[in-house]
Structures are given as structure tokens and as C-alpha cells.
N, C-alpha and C. Protein backbone atom coordinates (compact mmCIF):
# COMPACT_ATOMS: atom_id res chain seq x y z
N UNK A 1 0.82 -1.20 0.00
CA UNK A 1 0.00 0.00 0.00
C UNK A 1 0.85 1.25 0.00
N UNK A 2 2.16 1.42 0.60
CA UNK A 2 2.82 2.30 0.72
C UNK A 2 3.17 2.43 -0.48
N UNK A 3 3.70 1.76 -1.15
CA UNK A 3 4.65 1.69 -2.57
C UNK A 3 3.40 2.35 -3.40
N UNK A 4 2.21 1.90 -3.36
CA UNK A 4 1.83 2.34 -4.79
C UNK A 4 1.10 4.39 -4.14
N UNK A 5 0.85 4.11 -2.77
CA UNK A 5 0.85 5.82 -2.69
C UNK A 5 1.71 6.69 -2.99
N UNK A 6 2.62 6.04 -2.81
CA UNK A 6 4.19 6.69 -3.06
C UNK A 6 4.37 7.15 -4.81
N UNK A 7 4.13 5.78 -5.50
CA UNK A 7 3.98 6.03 -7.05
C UNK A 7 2.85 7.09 -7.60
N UNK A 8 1.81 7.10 -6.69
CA UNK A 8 0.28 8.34 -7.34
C UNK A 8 0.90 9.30 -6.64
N UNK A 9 1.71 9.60 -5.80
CA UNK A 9 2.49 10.77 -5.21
C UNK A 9 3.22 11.82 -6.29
N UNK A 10 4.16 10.42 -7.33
CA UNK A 10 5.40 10.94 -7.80
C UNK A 10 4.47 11.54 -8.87
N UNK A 11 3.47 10.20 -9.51
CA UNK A 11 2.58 10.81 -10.65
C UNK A 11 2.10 12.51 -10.44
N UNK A 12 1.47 12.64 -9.19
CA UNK A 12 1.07 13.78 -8.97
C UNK A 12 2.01 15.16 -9.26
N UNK A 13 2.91 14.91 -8.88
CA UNK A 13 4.03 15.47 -8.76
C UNK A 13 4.81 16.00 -10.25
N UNK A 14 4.59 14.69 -11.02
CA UNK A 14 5.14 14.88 -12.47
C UNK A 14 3.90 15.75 -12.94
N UNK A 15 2.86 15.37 -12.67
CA UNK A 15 2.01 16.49 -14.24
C UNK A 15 2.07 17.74 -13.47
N UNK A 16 1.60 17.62 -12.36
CA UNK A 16 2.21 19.18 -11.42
C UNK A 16 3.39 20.14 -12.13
N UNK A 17 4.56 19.62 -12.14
CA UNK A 17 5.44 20.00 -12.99
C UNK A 17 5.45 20.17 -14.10
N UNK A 18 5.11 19.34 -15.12
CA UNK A 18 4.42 19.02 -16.68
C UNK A 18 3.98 20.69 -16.54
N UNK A 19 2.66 20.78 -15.76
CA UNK A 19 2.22 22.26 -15.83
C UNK A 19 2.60 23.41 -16.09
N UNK A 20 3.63 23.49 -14.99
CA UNK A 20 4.17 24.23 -14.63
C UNK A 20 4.98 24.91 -15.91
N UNK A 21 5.83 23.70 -16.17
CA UNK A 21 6.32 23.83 -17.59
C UNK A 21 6.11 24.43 -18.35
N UNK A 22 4.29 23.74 -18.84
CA UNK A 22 4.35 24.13 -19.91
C UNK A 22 3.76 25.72 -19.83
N UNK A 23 3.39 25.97 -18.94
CA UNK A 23 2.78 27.45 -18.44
C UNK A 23 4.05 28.47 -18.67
N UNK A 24 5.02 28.05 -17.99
CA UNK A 24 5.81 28.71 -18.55
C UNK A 24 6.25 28.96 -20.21
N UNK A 25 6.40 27.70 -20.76
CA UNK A 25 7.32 28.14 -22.51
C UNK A 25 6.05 28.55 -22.82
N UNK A 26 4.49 28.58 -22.84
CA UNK A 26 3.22 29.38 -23.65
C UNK A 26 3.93 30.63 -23.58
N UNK A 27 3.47 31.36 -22.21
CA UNK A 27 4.06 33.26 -22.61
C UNK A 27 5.15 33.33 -23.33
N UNK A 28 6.24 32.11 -23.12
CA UNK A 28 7.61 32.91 -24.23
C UNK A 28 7.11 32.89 -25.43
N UNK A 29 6.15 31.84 -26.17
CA UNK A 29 6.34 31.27 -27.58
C UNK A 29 5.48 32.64 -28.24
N UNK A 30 4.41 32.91 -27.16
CA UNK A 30 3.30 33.97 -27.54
C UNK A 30 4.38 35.74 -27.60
N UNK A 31 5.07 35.41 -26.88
CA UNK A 31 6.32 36.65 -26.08
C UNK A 31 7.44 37.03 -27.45
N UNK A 32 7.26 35.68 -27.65
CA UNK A 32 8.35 35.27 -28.72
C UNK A 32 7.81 36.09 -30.55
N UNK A 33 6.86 35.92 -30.71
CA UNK A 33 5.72 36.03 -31.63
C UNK A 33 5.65 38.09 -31.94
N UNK A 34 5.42 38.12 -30.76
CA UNK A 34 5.07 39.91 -30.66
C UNK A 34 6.25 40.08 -31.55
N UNK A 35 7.36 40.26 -30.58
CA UNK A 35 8.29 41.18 -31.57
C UNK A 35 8.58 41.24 -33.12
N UNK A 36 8.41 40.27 -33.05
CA UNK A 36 8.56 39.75 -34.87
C UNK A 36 7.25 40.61 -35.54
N UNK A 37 6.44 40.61 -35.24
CA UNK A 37 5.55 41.89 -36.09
C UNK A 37 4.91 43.04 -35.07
N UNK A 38 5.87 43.00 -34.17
CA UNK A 38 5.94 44.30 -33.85
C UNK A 38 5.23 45.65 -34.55
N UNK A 39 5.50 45.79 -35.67
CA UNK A 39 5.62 46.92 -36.51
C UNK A 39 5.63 46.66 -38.23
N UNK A 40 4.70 46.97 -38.70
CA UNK A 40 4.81 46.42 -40.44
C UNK A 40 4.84 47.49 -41.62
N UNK A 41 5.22 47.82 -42.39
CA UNK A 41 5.60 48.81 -43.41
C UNK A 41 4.34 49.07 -44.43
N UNK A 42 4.08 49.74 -44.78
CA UNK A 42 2.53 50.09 -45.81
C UNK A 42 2.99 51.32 -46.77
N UNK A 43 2.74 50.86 -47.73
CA UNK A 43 3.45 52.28 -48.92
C UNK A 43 1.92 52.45 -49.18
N UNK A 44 1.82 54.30 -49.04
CA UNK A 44 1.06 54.86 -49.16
C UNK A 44 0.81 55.38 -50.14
N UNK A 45 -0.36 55.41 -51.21
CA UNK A 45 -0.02 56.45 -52.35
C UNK A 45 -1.45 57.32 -52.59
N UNK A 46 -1.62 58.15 -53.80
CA UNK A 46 -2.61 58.60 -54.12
C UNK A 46 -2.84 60.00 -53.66
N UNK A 47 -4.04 60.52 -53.40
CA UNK A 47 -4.42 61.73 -52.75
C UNK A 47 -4.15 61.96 -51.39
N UNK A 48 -2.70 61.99 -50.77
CA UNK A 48 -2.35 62.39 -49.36
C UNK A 48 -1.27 63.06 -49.29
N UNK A 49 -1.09 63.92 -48.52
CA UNK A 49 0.06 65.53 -48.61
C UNK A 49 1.32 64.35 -49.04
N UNK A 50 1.87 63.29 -48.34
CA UNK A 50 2.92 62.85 -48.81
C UNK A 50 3.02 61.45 -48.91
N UNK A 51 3.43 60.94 -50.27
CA UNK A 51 3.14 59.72 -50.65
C UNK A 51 4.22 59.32 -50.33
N UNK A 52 4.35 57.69 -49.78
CA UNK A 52 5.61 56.72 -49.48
C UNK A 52 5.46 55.99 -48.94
N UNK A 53 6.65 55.57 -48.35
CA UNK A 53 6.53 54.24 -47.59
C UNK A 53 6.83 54.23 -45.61
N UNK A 54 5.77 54.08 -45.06
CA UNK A 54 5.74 54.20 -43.36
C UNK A 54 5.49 53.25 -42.53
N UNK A 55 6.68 53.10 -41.87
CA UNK A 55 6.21 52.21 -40.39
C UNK A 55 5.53 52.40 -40.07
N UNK A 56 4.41 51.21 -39.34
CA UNK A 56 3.35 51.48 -38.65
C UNK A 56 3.11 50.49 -37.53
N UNK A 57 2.71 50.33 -36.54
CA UNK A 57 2.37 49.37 -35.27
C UNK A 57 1.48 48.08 -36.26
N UNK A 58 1.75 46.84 -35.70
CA UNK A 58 1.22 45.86 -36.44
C UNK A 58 -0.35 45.83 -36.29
N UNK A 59 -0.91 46.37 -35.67
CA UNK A 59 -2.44 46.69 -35.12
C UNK A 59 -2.83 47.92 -35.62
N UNK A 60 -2.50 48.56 -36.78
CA UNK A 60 -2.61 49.94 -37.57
C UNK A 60 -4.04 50.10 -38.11
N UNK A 61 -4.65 50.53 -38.48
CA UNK A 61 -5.97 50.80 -39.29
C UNK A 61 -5.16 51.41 -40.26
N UNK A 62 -6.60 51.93 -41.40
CA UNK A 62 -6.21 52.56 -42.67
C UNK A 62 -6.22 53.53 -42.14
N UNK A 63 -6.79 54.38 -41.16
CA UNK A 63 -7.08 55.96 -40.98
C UNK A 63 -5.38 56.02 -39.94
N UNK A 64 -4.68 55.55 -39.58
CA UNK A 64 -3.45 55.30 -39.20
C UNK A 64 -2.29 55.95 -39.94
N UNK A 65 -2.42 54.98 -41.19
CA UNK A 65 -1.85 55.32 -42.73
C UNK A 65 -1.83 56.48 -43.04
N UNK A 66 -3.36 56.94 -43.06
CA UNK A 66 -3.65 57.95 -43.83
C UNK A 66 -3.37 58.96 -43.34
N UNK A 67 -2.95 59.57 -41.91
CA UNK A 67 -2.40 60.10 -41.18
C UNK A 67 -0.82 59.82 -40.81
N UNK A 68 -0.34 59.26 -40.98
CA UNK A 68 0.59 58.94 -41.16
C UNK A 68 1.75 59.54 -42.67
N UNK A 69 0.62 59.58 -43.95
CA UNK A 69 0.91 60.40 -44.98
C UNK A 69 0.68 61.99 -45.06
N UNK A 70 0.76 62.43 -43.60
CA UNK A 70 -0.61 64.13 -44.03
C UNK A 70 -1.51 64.05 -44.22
N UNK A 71 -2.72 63.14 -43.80
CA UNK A 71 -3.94 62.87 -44.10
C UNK A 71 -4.07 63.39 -45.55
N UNK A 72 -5.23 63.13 -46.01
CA UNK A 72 -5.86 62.88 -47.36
C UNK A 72 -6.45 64.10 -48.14
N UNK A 73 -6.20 64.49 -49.12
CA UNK A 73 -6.75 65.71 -49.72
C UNK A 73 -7.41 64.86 -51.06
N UNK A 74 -8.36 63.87 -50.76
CA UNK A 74 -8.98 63.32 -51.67
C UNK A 74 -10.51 63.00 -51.30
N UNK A 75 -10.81 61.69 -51.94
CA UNK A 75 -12.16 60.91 -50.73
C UNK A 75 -12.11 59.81 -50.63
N UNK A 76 -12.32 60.08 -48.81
CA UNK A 76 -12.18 58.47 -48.62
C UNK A 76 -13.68 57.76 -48.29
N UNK A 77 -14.72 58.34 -48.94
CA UNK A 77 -15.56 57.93 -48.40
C UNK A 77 -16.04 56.25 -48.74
N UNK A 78 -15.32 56.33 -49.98
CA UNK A 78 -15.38 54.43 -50.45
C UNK A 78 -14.35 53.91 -49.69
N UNK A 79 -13.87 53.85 -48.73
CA UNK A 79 -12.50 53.88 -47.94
C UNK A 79 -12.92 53.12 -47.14
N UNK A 80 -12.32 52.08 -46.15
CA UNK A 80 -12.59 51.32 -44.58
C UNK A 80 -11.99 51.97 -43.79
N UNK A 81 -11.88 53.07 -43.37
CA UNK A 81 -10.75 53.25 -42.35
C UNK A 81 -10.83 52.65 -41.13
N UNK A 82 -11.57 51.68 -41.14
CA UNK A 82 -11.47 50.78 -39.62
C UNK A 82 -10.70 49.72 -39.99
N UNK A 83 -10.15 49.37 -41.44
CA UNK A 83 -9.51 48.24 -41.96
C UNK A 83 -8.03 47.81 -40.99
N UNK A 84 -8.00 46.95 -40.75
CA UNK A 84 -6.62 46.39 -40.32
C UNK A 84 -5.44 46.25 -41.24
N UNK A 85 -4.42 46.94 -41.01
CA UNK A 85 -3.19 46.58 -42.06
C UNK A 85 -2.50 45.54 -41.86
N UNK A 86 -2.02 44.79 -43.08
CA UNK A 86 -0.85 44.11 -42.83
C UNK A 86 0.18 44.55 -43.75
N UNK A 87 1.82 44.11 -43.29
CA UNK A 87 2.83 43.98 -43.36
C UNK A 87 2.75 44.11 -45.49
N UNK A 88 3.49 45.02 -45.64
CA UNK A 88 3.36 45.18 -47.33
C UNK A 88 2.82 45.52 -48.22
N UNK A 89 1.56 45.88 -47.46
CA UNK A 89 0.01 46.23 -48.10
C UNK A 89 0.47 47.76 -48.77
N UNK A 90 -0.19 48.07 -49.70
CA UNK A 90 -0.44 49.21 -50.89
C UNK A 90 -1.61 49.82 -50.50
N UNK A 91 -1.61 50.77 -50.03
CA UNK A 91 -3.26 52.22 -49.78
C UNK A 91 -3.14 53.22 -51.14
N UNK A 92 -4.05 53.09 -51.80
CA UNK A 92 -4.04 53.92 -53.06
C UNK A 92 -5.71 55.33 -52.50
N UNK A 93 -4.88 56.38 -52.10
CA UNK A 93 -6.59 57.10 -51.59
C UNK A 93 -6.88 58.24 -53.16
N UNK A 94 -8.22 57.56 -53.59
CA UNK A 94 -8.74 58.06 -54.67
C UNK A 94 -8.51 59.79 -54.29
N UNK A 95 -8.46 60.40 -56.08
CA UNK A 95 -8.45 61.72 -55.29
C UNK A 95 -10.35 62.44 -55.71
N UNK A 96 -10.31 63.20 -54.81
CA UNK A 96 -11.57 64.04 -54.57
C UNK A 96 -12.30 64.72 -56.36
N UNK A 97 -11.67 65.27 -56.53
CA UNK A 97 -11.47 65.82 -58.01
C UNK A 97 -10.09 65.99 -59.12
N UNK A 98 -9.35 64.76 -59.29
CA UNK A 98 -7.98 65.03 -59.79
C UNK A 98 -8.48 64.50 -61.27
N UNK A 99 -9.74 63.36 -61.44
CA UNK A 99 -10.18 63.12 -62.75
C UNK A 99 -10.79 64.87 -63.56
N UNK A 100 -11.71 65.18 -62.51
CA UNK A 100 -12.27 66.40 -63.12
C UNK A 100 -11.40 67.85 -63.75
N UNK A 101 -10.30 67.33 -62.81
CA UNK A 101 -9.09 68.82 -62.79
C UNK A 101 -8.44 68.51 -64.14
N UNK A 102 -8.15 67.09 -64.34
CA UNK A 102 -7.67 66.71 -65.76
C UNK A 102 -8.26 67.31 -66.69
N UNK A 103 -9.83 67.03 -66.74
CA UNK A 103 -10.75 66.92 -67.83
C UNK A 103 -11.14 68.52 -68.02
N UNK A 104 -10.67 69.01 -66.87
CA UNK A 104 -10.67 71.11 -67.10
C UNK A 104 -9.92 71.32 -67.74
N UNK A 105 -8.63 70.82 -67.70
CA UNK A 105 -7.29 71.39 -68.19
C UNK A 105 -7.54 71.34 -69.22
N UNK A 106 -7.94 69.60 -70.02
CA UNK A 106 -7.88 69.43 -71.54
C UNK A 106 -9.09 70.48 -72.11
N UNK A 107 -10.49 70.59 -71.78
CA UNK A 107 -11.43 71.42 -71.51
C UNK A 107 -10.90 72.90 -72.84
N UNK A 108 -10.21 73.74 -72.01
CA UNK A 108 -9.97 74.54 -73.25
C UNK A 108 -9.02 74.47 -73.94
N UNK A 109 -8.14 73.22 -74.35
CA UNK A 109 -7.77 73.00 -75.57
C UNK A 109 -8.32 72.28 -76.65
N UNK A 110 -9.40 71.77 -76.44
CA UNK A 110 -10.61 71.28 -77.06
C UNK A 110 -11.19 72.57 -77.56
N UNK A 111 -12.06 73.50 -76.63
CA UNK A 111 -12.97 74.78 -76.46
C UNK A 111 -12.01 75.87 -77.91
N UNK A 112 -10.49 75.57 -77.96
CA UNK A 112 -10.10 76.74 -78.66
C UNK A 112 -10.22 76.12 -80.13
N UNK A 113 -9.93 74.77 -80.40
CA UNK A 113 -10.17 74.38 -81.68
C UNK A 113 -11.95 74.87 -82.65
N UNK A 114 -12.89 74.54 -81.61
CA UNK A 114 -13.31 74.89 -82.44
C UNK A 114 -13.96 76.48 -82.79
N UNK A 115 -13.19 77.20 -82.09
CA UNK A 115 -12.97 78.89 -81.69
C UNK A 115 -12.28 78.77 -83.06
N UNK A 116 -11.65 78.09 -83.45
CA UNK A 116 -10.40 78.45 -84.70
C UNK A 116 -11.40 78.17 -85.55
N UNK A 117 -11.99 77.01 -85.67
CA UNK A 117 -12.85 76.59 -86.69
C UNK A 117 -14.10 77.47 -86.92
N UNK A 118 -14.88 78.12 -86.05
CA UNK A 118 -16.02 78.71 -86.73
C UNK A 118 -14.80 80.22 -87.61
N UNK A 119 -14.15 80.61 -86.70
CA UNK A 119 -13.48 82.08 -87.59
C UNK A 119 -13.30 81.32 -89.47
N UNK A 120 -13.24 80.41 -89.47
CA UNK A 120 -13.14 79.87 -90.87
C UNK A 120 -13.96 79.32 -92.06
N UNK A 121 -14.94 78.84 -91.06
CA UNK A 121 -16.66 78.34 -91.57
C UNK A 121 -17.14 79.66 -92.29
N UNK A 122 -17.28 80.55 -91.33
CA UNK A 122 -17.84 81.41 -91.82
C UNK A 122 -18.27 81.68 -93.36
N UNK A 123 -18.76 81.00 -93.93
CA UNK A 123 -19.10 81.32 -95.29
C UNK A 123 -20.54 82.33 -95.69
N UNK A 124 -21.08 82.71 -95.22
CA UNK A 124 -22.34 83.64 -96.01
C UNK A 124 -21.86 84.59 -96.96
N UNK A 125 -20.44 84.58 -97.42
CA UNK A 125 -19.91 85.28 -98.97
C UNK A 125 -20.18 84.41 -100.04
N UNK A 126 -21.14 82.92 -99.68
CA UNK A 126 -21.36 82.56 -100.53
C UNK A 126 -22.48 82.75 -101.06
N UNK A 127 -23.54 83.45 -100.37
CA UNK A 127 -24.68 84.35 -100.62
C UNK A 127 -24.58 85.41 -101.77
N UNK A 128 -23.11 85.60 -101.78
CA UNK A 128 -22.51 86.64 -103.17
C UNK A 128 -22.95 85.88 -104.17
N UNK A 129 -22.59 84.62 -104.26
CA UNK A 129 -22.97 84.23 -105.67
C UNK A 129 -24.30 84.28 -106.31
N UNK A 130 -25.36 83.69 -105.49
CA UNK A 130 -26.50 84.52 -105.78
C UNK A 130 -26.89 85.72 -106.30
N UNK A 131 -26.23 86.78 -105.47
CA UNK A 131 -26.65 87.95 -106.43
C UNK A 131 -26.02 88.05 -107.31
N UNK A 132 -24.63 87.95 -107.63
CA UNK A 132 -24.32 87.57 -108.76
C UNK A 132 -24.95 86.52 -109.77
N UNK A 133 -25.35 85.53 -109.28
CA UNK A 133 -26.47 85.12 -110.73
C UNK A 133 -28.02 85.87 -110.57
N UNK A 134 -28.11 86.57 -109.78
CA UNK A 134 -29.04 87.85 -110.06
C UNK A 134 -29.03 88.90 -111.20
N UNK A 135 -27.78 89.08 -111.65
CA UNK A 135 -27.41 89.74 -112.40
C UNK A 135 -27.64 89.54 -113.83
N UNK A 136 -27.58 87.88 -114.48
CA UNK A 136 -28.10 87.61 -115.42
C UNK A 136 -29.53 87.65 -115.54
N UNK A 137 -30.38 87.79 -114.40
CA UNK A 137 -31.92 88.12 -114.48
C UNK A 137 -32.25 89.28 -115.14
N UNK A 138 -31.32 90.03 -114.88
CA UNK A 138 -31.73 91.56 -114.91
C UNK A 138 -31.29 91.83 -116.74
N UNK A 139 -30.09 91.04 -117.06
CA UNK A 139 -29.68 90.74 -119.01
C UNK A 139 -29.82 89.15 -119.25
N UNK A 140 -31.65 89.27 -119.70
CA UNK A 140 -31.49 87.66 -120.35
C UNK A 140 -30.62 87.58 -121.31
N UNK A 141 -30.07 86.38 -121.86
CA UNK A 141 -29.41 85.94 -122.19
C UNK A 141 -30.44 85.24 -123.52
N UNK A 142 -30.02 85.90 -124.85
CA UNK A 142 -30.81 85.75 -126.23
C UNK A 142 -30.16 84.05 -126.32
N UNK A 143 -31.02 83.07 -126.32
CA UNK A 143 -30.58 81.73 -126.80
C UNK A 143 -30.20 81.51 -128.20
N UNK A 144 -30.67 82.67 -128.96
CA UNK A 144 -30.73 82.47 -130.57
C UNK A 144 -29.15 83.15 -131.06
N UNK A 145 -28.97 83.95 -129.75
CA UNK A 145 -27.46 84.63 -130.40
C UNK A 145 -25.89 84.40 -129.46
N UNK A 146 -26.38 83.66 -128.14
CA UNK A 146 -25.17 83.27 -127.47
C UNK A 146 -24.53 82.72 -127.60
N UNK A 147 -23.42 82.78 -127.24
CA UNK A 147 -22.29 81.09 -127.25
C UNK A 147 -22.34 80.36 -126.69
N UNK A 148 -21.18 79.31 -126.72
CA UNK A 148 -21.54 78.40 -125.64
C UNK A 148 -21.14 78.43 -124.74
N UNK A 149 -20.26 79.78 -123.70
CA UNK A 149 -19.10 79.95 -122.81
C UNK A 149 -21.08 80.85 -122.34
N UNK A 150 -21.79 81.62 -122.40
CA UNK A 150 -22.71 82.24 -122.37
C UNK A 150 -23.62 81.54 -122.03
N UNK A 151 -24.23 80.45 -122.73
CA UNK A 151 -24.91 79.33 -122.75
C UNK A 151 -24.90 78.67 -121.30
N UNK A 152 -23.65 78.30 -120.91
CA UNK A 152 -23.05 77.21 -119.85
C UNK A 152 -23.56 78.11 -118.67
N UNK A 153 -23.45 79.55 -118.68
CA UNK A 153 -23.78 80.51 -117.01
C UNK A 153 -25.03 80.53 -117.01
N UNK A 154 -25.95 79.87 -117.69
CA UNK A 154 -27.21 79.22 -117.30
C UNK A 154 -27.62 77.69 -116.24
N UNK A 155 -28.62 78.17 -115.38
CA UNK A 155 -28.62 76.60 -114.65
C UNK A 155 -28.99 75.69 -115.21
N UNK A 156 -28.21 74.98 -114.79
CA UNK A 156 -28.83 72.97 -115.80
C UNK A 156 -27.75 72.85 -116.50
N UNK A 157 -27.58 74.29 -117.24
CA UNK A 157 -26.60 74.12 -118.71
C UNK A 157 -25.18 73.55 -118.50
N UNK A 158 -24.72 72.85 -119.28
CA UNK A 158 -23.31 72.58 -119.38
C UNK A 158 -22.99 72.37 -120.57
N UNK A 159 -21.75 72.20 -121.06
CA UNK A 159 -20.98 72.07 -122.43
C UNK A 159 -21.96 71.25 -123.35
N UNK A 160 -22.60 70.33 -123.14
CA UNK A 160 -23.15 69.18 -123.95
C UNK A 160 -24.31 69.98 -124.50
N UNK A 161 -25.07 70.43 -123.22
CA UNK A 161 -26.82 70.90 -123.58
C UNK A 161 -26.15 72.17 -124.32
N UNK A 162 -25.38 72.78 -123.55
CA UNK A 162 -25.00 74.19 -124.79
C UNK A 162 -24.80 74.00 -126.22
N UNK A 163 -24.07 72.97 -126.25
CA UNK A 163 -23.74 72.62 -127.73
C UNK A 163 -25.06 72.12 -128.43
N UNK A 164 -25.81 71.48 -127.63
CA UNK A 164 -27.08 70.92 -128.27
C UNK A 164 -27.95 71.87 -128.88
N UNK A 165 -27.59 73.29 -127.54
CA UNK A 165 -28.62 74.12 -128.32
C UNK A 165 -28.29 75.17 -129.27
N UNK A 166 -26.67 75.42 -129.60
CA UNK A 166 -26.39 75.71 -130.38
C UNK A 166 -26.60 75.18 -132.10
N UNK A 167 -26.86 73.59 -131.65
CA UNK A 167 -26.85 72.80 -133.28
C UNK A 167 -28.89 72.94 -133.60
N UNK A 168 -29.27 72.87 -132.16
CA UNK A 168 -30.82 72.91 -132.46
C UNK A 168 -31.29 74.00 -133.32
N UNK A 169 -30.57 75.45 -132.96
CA UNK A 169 -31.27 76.78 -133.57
C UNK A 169 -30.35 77.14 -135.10
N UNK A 170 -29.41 76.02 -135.28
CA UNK A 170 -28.91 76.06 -136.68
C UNK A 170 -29.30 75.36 -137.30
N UNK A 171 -29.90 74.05 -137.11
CA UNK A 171 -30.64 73.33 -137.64
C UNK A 171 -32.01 73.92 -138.24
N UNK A 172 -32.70 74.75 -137.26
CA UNK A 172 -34.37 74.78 -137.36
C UNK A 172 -34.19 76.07 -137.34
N UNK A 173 -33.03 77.23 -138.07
CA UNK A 173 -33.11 78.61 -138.62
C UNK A 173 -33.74 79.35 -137.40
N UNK A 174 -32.91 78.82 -135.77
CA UNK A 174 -33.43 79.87 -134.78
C UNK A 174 -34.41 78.99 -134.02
N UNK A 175 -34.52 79.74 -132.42
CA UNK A 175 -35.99 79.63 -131.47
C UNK A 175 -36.83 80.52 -132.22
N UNK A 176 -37.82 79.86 -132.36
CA UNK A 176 -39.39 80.99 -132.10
C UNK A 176 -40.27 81.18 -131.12
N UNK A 177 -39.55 80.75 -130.26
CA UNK A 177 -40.44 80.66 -129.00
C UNK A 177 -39.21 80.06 -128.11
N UNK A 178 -39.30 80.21 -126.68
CA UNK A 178 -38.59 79.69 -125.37
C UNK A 178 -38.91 78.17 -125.43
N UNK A 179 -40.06 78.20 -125.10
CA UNK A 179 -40.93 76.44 -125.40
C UNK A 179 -40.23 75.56 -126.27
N UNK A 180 -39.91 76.07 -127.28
CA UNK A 180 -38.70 74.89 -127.90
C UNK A 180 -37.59 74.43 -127.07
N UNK A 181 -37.06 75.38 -126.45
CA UNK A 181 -35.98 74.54 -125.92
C UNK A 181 -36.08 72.85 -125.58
N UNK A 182 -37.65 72.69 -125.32
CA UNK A 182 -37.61 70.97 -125.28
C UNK A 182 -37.33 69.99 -126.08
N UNK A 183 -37.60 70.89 -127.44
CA UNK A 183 -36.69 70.15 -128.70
C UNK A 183 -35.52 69.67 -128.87
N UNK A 184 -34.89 70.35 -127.66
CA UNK A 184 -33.46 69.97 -127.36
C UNK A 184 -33.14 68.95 -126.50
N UNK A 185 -32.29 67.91 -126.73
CA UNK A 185 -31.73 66.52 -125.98
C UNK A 185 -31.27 67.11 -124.93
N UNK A 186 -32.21 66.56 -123.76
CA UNK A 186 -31.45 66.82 -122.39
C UNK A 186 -32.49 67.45 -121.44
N UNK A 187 -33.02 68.62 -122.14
CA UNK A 187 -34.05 69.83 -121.50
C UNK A 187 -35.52 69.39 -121.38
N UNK A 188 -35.86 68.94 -120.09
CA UNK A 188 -36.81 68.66 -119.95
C UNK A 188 -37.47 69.79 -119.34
N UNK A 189 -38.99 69.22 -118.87
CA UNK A 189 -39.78 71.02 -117.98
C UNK A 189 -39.40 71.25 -116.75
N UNK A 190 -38.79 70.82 -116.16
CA UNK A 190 -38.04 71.09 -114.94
C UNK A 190 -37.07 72.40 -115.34
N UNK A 191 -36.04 71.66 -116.22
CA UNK A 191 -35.09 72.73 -116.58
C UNK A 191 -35.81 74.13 -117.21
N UNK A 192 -36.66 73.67 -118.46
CA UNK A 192 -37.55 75.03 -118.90
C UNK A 192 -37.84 76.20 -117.78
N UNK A 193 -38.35 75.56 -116.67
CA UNK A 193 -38.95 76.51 -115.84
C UNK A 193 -38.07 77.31 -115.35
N UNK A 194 -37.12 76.79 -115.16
CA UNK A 194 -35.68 77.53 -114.65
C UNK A 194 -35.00 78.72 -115.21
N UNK A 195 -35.25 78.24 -116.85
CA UNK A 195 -34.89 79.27 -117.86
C UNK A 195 -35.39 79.79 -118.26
N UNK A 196 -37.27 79.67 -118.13
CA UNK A 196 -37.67 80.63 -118.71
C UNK A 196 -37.56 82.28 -118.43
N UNK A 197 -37.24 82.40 -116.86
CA UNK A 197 -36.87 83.86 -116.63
C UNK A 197 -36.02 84.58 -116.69
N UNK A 198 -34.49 84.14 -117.34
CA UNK A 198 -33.87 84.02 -117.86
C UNK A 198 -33.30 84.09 -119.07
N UNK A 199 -33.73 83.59 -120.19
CA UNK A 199 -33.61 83.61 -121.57
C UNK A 199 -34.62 84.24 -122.42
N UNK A 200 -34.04 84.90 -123.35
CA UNK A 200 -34.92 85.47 -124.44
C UNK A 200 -34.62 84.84 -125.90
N UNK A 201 -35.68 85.01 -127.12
CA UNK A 201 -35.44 84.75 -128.38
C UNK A 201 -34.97 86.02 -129.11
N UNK A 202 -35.15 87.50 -128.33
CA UNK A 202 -34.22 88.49 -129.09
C UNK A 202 -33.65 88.82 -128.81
């Protein structure tokens, strides 16, 4: 009986110790652990007074960071700043208006092109030509005695119908009337109407 109290004694005794043990190496291994991420590095970039790379406590948030750079002259409102960092991580903080500031700049070099372009459009001197073919209203133009350089500054007319109607009124000894002109290849009543205010037979 003695012997085996003696043995649940020593047993007792060993895990007692066992304990003890192991109570002790836990805090080192956990002790051991801290220092090693102590502190973890985060390169900062984007919209904050100064972009780079900063130590930070291994328990950092993003709003940490972001203070850490000169806080933010952007928005962070799509942002976590309750986020936890780790060791290597990249913070890119959108900026507030740096797309829009772009799109100003380019803005009036766009705006001056086409500043250049209307000074050049400008055409209503082509309204001149009009009154200038006003001018033949005012001296019809005898079909029986023109040429064909004369002929052609009529509308419709060109080299072919001019010539046509040059061979028509040598053929048939002259117009006797405007209305013939349909006798001629080409001149239909569309065109007639055009010329009749226009052309004379004397």
C-alpha cells in the first residue's frame, strides 16, 4: 500500500510539474511572436500631402496610414478606415477631383479648336454668288445669239446641252419661242422653268 501511494504521489508530482512547464514556454512562444511583427511597413499612395513608404504598429488601421501620410486631400468615403493593415500592403486614396481637374485642363484645348474653326466656316460670302447670278436676271441671255461659254452661265446648262442648243437653232433657222428649248436633248420642264426667266429669243 505504501509503494503504490508513493507512485500516485510521484505521478502527482510529475504532471504538477508538466504544468508548470508548460505554463511557462506558452508566454515565451506567444512573447516570442510579438516582436517579430511588432511593426509592419505600408506604402502609401494617391491623394495624401505625402506619398511613401511608413512604419506602422502591427495593429494599424487605414485611418493610421492615412495620417501617417498628411492625411488625405482626396475621398475616402469608399475607404474602410477601420480596416486592419498588414505587413506590405499598398493604400491607393482616390483623389476628390484630380479626374475632373484633368478633364478642365484638356477642356480649353478642345474649347479653342473649335474657336479656330467657326473664324473659318464662316461662309455667307457665298450668298454673293447669288446675287451675282441675279445679275443675269436683270440681261437675259438671247438663246438664238449666245455662245456656248454664255450658254453654260445658265442653270442645268453645261458644255453638252449648250452645244445641243447651239446645233438645235442652226438646224431649225433659230428659237421661235422659249418652249422649244424641249426640242433639245437633255431639257426637260423642270429645266424650262428655270430658264424661262432668264432667256430670251431676241
Amino acid at each position: 500500500m505504501k509503494t503504490s501511494r508513493i507512485v500516485l504521489a510521484l505521478l502527482v508530482l510529475a504532471v504538477l510539474a508538466g504544468m508548470a512547464v508548460y505554463g511557462q514556454l506558452l508566454p515565451a512562444s506567444l512573447s516570442a511572436t510579438e516582436p517579430a511583427s511588432s511593426t509592419i511597413q505600408v506604402d502609401v499612395q494617391g491623394a495624401v500631402q505625402h506619398p511613401g513608404l511608413y512604419e506602422l504598429p502591427y495593429d494599424a488601421r487605414l485611418e493610421d496610414a492615412i495620417e501617417a501620410a498628411g492625411g488625405s486631400n482626396g475621398d475616402t468615403k469608399e475607404l474602410n478606415l477601420a480596416e486592419r493593415l498588414s505587413d506590405g500592403q499598398k493604400i491607393t486614396v482616390p483623389g476628390a477631383d484630380g479626374g475632373a481637374a484633368s478633364a478642365s485642363t484638356e477642356e480649353p484645348s478642345v474649347s479653342s479648336k473649335p474657336a479656330s474653326a467657326p473664324s473659318a466656316e464662316p461662309i455667307p460670302p457665298s450668298e454673293s454668288s447669288p446675287s451675282a447670278s441675279k445679275s443675269p436676271d436683270v440681261e437675259k441671255i438671247n438663246i438664238n445669239t449666245a455662245g456656248k461659254e454664255q450658254l453654260m452661265e445658265l442653270p442645268g446648262i453645261g458644255e453638252v446641252k449648250a452645244e445641243a442648243i447651239i446645233a438645235y437653232r442652226e438646224s431649225s433657222g433659230g428659237f421661235h419661242a422659249v418652249e422649244e428649248l424641249l426640242n433639245v436633248k437633255g431639257i426637260g420642264e423642270k429645266t424650262l422653268e428655270k430658264l424661262k426667266p432668264l432667256v430670251s429669243i431676241e
